[in-house]
N, C-alpha and C. Protein backbone atom coordinates (compact mmCIF):
# COMPACT_ATOMS: atom_id res chain seq x y z
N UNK A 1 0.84 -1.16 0.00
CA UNK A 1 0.00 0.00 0.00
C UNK A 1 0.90 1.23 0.00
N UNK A 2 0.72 2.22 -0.96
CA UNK A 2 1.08 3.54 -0.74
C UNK A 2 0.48 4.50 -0.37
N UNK A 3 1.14 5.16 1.20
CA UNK A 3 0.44 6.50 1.57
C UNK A 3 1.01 7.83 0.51
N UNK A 4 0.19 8.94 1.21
CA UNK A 4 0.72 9.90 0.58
C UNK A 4 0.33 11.57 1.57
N UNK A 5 0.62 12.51 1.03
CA UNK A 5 0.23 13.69 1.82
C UNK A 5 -0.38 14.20 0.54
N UNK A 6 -1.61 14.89 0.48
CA UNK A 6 -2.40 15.66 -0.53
C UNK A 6 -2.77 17.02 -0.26
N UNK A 7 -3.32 18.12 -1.04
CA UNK A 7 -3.79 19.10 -0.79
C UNK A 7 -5.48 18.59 -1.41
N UNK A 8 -6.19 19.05 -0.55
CA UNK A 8 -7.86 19.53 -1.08
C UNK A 8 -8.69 20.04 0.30
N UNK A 9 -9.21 21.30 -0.78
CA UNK A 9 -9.53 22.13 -0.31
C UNK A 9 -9.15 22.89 0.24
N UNK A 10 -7.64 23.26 0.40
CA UNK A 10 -6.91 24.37 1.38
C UNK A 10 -6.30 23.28 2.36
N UNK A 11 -7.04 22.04 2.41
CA UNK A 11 -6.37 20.87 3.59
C UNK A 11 -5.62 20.19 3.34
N UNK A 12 -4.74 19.52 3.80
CA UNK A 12 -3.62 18.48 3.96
C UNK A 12 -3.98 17.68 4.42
N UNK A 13 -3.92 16.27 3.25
CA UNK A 13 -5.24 15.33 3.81
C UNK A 13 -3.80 14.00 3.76
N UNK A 14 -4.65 12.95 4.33
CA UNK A 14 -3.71 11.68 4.53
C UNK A 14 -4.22 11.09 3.37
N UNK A 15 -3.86 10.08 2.26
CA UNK A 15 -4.36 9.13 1.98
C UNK A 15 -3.37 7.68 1.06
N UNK A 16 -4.38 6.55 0.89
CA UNK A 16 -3.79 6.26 0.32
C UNK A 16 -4.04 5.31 -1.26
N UNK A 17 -3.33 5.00 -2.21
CA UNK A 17 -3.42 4.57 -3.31
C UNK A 17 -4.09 3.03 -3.44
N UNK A 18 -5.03 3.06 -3.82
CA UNK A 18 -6.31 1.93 -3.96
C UNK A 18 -5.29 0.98 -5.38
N UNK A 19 -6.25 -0.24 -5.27
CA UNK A 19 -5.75 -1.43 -6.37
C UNK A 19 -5.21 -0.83 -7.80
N UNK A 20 -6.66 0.16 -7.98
CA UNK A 20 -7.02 0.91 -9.37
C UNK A 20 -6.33 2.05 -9.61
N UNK A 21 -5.48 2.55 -8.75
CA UNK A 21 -4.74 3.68 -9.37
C UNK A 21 -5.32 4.70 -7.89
N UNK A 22 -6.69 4.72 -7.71
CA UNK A 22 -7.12 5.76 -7.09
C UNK A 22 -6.82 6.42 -5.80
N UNK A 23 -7.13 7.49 -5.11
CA UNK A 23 -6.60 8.17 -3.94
C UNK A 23 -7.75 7.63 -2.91
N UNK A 24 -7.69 7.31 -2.01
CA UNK A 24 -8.40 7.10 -1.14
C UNK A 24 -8.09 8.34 0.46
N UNK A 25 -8.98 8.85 0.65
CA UNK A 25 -8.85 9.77 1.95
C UNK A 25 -9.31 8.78 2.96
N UNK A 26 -8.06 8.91 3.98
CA UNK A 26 -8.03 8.41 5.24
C UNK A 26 -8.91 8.39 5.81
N UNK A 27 -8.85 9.74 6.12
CA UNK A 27 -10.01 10.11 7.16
C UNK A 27 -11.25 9.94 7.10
N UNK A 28 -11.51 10.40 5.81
CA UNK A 28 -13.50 9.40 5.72
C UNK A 28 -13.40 8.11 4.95
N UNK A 29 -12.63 7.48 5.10
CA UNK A 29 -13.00 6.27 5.13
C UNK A 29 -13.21 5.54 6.45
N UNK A 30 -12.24 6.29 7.27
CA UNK A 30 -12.25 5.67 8.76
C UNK A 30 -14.05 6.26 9.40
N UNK A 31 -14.15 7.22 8.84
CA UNK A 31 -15.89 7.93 9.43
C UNK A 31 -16.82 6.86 8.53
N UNK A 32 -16.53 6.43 7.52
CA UNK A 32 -17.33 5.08 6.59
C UNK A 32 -17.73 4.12 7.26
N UNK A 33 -15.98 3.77 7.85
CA UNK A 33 -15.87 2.85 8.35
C UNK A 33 -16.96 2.26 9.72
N UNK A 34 -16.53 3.60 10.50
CA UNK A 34 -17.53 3.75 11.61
C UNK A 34 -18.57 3.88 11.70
N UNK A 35 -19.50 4.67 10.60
CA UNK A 35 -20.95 4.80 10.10
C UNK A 35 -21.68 3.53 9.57
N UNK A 36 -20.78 2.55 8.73
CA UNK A 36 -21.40 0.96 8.40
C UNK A 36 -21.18 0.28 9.39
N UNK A 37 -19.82 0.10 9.65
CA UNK A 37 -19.60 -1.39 10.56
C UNK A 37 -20.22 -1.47 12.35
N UNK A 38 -19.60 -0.02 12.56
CA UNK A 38 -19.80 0.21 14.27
C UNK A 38 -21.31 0.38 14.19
N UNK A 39 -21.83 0.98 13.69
CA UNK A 39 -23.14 1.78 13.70
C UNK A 39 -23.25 2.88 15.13
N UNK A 40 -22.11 3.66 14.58
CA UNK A 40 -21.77 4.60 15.51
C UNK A 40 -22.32 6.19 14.81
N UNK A 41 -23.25 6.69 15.92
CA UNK A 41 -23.54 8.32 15.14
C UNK A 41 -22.29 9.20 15.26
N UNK A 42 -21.21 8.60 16.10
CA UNK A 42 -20.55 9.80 16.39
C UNK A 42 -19.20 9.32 15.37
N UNK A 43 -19.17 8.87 14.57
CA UNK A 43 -18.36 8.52 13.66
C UNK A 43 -17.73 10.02 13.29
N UNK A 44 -18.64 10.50 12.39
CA UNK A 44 -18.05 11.67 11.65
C UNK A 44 -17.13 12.77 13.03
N UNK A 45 -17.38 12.58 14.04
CA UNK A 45 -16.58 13.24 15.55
C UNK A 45 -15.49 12.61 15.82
N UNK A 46 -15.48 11.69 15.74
CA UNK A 46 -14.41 10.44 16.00
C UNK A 46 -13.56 10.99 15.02
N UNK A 47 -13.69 10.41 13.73
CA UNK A 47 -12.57 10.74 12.85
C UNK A 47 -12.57 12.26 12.53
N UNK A 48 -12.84 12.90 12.71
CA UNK A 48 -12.28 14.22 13.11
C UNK A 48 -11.22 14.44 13.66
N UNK A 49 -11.42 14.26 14.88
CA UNK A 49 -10.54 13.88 16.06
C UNK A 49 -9.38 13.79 15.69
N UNK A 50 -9.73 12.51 14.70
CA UNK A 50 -8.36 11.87 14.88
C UNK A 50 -6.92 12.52 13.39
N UNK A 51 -8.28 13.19 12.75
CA UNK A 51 -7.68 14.04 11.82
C UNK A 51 -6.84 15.00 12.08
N UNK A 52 -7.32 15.71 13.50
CA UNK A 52 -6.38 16.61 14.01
C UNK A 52 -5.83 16.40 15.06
N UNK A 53 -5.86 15.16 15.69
CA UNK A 53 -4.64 14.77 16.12
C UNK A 53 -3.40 14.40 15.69
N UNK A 54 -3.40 13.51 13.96
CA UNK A 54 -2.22 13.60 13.17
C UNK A 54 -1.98 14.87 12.58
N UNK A 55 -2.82 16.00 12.41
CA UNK A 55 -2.03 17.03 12.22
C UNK A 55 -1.17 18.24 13.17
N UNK A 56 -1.52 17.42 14.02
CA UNK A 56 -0.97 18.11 15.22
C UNK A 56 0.20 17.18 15.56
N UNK A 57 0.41 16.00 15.44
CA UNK A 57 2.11 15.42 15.49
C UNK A 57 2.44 16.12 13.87
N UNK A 58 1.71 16.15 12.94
CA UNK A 58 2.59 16.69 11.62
C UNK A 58 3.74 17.71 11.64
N UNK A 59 2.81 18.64 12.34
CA UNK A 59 2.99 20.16 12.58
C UNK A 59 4.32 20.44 13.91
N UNK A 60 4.29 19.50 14.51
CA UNK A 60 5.66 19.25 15.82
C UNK A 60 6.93 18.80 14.84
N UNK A 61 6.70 18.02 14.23
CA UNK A 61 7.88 17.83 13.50
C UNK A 61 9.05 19.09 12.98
């Protein structure tokens, strides 16, 4: 699997490169993730979270 660092929307997003060539974003897939499998409402909060918690070790570096 290849990660990568992206720009969209003004943001610096995580993601990574699917079978097909494509970009996959981290972060809502992990809120996907949590919205199908967990059947969690607070999904989209969760991965938030955790969005700016890796940009906050990014940014220490």
């Amino acid at each position: 699997m290849k990660l990568l660092t992206y720009a969209a929307q003004n943001q610096e997003r995580i993601g990574a490169v699917d079978n097909t060539g494509r970009i996959v974003d981290l972060h809502r897939a992990y809120a996907s993730y949590l919205r199908d499998v967990e059947s969690n409402s607070a999904s989209d909060e969760r991965s938030l979270g955790f969005g700016r918690c890796a940009q906050g070790r990014g940014s220490r570096r």
